[in-house]
C-alpha atoms as a PDB file:
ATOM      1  CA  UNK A   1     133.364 -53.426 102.932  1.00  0.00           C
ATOM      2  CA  UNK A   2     130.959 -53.372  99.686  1.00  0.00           C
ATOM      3  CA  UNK A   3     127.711 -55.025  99.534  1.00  0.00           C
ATOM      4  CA  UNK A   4     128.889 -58.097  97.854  1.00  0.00           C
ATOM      5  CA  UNK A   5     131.326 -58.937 100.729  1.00  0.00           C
ATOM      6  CA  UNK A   6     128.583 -57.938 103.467  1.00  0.00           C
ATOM      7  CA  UNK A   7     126.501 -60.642 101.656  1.00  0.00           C
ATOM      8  CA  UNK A   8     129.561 -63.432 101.294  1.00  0.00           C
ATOM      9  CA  UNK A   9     129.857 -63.196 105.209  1.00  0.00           C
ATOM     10  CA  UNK A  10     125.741 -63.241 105.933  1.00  0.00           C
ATOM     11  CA  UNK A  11     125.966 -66.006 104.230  1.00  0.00           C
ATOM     12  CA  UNK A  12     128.967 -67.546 105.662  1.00  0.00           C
ATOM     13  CA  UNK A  13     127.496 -66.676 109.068  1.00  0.00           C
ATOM     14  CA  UNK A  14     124.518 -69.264 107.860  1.00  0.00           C
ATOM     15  CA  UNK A  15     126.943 -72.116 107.046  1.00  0.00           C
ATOM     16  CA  UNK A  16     128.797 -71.226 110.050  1.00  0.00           C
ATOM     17  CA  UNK A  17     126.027 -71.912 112.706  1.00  0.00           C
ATOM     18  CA  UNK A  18     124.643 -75.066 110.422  1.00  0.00           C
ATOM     19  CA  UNK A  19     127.718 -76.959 111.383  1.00  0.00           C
ATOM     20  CA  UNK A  20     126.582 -76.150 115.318  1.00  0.00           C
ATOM     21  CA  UNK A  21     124.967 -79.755 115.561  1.00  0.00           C
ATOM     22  CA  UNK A  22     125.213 -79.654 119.387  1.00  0.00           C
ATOM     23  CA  UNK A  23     122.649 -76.683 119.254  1.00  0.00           C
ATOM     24  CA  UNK A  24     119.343 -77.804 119.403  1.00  0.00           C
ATOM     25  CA  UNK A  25     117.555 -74.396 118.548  1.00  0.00           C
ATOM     26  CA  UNK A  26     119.495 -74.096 115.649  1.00  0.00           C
ATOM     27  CA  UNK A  27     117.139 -74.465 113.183  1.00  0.00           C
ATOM     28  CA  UNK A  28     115.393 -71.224 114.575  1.00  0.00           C
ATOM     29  CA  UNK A  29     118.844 -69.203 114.334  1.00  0.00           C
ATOM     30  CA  UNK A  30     118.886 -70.557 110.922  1.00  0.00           C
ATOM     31  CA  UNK A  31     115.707 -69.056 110.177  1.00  0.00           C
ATOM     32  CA  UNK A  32     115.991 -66.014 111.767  1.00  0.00           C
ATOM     33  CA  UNK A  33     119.893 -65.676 109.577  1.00  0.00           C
ATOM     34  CA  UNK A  34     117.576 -66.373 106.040  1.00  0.00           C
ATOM     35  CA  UNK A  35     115.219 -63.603 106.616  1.00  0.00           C
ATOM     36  CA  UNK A  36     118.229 -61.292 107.694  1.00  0.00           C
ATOM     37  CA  UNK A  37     119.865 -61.972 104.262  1.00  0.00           C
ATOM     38  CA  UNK A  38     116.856 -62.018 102.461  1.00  0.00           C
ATOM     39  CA  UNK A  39     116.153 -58.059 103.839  1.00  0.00           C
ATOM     40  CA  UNK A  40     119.789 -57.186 103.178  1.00  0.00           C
ATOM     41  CA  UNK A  41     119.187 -58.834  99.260  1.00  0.00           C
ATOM     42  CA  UNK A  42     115.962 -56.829  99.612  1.00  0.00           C
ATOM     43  CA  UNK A  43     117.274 -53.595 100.755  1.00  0.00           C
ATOM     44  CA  UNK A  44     120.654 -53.267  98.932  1.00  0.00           C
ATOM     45  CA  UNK A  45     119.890 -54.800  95.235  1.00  0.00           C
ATOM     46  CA  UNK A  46     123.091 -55.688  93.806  1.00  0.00           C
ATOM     47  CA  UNK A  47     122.785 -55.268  89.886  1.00  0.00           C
ATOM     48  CA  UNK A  48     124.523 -58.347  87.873  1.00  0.00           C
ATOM     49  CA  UNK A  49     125.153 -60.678  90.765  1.00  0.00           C
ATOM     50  CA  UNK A  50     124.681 -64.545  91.267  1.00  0.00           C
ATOM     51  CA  UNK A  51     123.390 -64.505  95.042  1.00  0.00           C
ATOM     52  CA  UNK A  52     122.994 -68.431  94.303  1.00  0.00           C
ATOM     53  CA  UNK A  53     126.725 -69.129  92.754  1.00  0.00           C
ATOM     54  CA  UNK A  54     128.081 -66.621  95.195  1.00  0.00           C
ATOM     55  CA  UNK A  55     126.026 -68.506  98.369  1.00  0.00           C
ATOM     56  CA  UNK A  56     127.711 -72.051  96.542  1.00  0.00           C
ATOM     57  CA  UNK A  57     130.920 -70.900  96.879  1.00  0.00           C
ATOM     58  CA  UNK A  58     130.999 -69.478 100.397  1.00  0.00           C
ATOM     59  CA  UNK A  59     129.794 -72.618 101.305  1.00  0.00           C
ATOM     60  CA  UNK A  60     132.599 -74.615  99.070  1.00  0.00           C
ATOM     61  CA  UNK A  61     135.646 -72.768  99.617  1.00  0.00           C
ATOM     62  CA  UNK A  62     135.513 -71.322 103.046  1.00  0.00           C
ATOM     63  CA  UNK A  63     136.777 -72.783 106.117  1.00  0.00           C
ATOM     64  CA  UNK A  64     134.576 -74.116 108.853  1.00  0.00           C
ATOM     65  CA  UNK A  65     136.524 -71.708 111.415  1.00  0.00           C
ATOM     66  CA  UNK A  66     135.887 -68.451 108.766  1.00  0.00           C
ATOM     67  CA  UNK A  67     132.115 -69.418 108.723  1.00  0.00           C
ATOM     68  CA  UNK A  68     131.643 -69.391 112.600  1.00  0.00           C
ATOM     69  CA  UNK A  69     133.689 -66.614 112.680  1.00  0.00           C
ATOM     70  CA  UNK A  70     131.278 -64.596 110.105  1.00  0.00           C
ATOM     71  CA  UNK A  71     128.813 -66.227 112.534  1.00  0.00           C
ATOM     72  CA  UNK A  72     129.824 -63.900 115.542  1.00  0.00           C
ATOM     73  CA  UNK A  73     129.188 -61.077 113.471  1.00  0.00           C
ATOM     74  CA  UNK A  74     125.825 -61.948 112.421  1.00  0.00           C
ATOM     75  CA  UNK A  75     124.594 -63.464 115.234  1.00  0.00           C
ATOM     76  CA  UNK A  76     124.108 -60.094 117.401  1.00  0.00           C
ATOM     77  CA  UNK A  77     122.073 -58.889 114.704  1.00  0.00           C
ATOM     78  CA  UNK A  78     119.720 -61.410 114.865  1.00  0.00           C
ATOM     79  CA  UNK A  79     119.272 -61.566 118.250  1.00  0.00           C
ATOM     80  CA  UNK A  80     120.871 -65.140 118.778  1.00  0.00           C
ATOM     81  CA  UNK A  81     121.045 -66.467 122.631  1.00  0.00           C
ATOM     82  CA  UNK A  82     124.413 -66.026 124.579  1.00  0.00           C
ATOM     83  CA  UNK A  83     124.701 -69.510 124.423  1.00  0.00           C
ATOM     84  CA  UNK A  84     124.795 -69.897 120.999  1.00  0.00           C
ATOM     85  CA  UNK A  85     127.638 -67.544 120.737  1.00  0.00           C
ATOM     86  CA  UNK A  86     129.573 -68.977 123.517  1.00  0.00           C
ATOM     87  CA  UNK A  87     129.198 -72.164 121.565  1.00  0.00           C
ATOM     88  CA  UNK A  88     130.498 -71.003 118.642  1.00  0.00           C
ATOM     89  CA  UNK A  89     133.554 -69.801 120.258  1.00  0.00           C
ATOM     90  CA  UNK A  90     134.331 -72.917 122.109  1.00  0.00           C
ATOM     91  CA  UNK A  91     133.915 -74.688 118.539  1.00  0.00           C
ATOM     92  CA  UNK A  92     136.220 -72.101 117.000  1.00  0.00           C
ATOM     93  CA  UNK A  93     139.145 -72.273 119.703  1.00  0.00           C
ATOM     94  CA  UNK A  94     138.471 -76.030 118.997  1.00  0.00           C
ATOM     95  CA  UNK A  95     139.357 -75.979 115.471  1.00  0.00           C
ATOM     96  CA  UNK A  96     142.529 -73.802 116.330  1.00  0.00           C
ATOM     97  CA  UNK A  97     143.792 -75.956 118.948  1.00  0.00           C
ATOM     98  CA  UNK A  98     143.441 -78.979 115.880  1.00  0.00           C
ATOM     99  CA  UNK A  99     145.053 -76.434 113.844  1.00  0.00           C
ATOM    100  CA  UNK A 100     148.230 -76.084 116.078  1.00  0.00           C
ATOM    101  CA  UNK A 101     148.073 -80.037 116.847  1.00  0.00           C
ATOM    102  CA  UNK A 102     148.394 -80.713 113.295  1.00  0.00           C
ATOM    103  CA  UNK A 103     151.356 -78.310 112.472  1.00  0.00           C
END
């Protein structure tokens, strides 16, 4: 995996727990995802690359389910709560199971 797709999924894993509205310490996650990427951005320069047009587009043209999945990645990393996790699985097996439903 090159730098530019270790960024794409940091930043999917941000949009991923945003759409966790039933998580009331989100907001801190958030946070704590931000700083993450903005050490990774700090650490690993990418020469010639849009970190703005590239964070647009994750957001635009991935799936909810890939974002919470980049989420379970990340999430370890920053030292997210069990819950949070367990959450995001739930919400991901969710999204399958609407899958399946609407095939």
């Amino acid at each position: 995996m090159d730098l530019k797709d270790t960024f794409r999924y940091l930043v999917g894993a941000y949009y991923g727990v945003s759409e966790m509205d039933n998580y009331e310490l989100k907001e801190y996650v958030l946070k704590d995802i931000e700083e993450y990427i903005k050490e990774f951005i700090k650490d690993n320069p990418i020469k010639d690359f849009d970190y703005r047009k590239e964070a647009d587009l994750v957001n635009e043209e991935r799936s909810v389910k890939t974002k919470l999945q980049d989420s379970l990645i990340v999430l370890p990393k920053v030292n997210a709560s069990m819950e949070l996790i367990l959450l995001v699985k739930a919400k991901i097996k969710e999204l399958r199971e609407e899958e399946i439903n609407l095939n």
